[in-house]
Protein backbone atom coordinates (compact mmCIF):
# COMPACT_ATOMS: atom_id res chain seq x y z
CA UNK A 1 71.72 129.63 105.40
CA UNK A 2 73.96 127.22 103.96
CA UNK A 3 74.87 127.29 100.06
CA UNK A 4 74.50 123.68 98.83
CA UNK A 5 77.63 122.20 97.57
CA UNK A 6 78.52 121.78 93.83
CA UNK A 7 79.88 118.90 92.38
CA UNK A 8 81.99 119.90 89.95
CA UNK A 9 83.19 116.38 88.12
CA UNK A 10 79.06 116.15 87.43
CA UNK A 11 78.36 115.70 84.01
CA UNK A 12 75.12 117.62 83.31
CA UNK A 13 71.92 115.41 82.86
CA UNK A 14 73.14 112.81 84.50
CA UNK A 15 72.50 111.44 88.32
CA UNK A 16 76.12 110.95 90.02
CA UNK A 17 74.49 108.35 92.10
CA UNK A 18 72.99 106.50 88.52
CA UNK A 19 75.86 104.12 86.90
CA UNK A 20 76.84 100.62 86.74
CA UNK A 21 76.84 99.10 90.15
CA UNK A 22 81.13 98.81 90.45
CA UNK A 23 81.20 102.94 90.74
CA UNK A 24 83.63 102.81 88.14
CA UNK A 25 86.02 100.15 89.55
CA UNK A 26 87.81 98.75 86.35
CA UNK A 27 86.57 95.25 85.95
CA UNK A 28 89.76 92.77 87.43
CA UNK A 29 88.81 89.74 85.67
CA UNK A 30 88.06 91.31 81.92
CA UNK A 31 91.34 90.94 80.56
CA UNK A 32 92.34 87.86 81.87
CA UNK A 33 93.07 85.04 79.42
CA UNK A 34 92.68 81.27 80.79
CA UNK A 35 94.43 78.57 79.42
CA UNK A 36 93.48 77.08 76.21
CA UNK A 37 91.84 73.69 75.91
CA UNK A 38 94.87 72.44 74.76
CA UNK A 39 96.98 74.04 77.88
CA UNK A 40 94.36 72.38 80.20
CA UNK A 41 94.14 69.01 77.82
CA UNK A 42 98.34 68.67 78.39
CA UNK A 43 97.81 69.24 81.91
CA UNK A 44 94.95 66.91 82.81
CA UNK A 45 96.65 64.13 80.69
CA UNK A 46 99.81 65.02 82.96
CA UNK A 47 102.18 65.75 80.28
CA UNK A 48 102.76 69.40 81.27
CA UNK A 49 102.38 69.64 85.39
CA UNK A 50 104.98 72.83 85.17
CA UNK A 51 102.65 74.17 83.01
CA UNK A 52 99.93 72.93 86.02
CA UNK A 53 101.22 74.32 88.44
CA UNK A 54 102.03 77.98 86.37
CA UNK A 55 98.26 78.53 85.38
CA UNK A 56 97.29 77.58 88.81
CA UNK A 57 99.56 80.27 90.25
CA UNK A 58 98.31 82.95 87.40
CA UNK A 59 95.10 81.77 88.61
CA UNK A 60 94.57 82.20 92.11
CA UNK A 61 96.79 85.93 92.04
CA UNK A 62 94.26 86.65 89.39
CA UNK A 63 91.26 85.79 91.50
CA UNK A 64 92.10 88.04 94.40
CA UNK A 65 93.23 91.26 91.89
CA UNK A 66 90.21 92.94 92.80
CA UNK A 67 90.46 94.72 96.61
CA UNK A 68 86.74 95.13 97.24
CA UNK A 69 86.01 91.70 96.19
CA UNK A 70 88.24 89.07 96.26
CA UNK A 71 87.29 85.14 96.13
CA UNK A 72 86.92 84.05 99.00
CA UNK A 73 88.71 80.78 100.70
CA UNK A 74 85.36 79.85 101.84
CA UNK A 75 83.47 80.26 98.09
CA UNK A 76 86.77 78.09 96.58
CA UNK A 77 86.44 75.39 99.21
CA UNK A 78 82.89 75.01 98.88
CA UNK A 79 83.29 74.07 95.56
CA UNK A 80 86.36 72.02 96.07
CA UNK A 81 84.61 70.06 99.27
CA UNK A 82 82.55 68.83 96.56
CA UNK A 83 85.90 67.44 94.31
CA UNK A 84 86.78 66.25 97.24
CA UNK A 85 84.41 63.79 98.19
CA UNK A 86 84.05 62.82 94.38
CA UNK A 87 87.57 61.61 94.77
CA UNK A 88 87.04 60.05 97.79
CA UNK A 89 84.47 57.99 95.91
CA UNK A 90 86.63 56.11 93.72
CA UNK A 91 84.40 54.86 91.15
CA UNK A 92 84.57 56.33 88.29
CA UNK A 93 81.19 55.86 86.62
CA UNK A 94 80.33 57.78 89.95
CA UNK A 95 81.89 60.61 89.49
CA UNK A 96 81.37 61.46 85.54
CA UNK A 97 77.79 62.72 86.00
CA UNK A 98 78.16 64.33 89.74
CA UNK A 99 81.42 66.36 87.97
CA UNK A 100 79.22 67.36 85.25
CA UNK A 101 77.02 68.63 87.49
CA UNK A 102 79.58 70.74 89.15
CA UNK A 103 79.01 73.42 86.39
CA UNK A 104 75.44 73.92 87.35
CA UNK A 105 76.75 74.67 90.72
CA UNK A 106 79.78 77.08 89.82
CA UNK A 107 76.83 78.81 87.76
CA UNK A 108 74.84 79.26 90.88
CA UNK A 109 77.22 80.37 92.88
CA UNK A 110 78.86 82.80 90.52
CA UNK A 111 75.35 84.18 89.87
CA UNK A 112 75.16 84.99 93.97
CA UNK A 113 78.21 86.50 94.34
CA UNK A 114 78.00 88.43 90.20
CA UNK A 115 80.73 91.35 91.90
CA UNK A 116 83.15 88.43 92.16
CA UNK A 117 85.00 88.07 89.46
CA UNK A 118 87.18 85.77 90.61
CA UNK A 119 84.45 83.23 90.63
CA UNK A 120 84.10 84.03 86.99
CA UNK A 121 87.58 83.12 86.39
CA UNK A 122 87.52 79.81 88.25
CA UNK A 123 83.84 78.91 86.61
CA UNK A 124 85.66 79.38 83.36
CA UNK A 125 88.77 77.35 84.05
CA UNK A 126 86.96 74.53 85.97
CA UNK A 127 84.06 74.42 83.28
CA UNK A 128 86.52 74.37 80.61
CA UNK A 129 88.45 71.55 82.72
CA UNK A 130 85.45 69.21 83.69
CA UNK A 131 84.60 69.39 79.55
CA UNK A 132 88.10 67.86 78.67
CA UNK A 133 87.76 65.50 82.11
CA UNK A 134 84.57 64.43 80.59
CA UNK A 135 85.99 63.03 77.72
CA UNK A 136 88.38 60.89 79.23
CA UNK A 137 87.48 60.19 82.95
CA UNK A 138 90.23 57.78 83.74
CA UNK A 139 93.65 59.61 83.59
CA UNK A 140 92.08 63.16 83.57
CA UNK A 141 89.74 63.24 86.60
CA UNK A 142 92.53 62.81 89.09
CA UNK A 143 94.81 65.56 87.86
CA UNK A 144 91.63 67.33 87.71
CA UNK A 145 91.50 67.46 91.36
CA UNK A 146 95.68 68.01 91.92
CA UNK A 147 95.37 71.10 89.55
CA UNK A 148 91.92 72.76 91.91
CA UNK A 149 93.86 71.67 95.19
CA UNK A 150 96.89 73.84 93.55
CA UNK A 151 94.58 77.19 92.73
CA UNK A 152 93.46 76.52 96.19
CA UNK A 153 96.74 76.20 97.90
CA UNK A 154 98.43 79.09 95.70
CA UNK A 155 95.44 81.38 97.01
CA UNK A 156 96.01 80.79 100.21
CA UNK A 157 99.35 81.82 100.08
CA UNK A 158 98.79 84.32 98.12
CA UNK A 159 96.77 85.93 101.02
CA UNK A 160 93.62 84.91 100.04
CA UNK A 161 90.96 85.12 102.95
């Protein structure tokens, strides 16, 4: 008869197949500090787009840290289709309450895909963002949509999938 194996990392008590639902994968997106209101307020009024196009760099590496689940180019571009055809829309008194609503949205999607931490990092950023952009539609809203299209571009590059 066969002698059942012992696992000998167990700790005693405790069920090794009981924990939090990462199995002890360090959490990617925890330490990760997005750019202050007054970061995003220089870029959106396009007085820093070096400093643009940095955080969108730090930004989209930072979204596809985590191996096991990385952001998606399909999760960004579904919420960037939706930018997208605000911009296309042109009127401004338009776009203001469909933006708003884009936080409702990153929300939902973020609570689909909770292992994703990535997602928490854009919903962050972009919530931040469409705050400022809501305060001043006019200049803001368009460099809005330069600084997503550059998170989305740098992922790509970056490898994401």
């Amino acid at each position: 008869m066969p002698q059942p194996t012992i696992n000998r990392n167990a700790q005693p008590g405790r069920n090794p197949y009981q924990g939090s639902p990462d199995h002890g994968r360090p959490q990617q997106g925890a330490n990760f500090a997005k750019p202050t209101d007054q970061d995003l307020k220089a870029m959106l009024d396009g007085k820093n787009p070096k400093g643009m196009v940095d955080w969108a760099e730090r930004i989209a590496k930072k979204t596809l840290e985590d191996r096991y689940n990385p952001l998606t180019t399909s999760q960004i571009r579904n919420i960037y289709g939706t930018v997208k055809k605000l911009e296309m829309t042109g009127n401004p008194e338009d776009v203001l309450p469909k933006l708003i609503l884009l936080k409702p949205k990153l929300a939902y999607v973020v609570g689909r895909n909770s292992k994703v931490e990535g997602l928490k990092i854009l919903r962050d950023v972009l919530g931040s963002a469409i705050d400022l952009v809501a305060e001043s539609i006019e200049p803001r809203f368009q460099n809005f949509c330069r600084f997503f299209e550059a998170i989305l571009a740098y992922h790509k590059a970056e490898g994401g999938k």
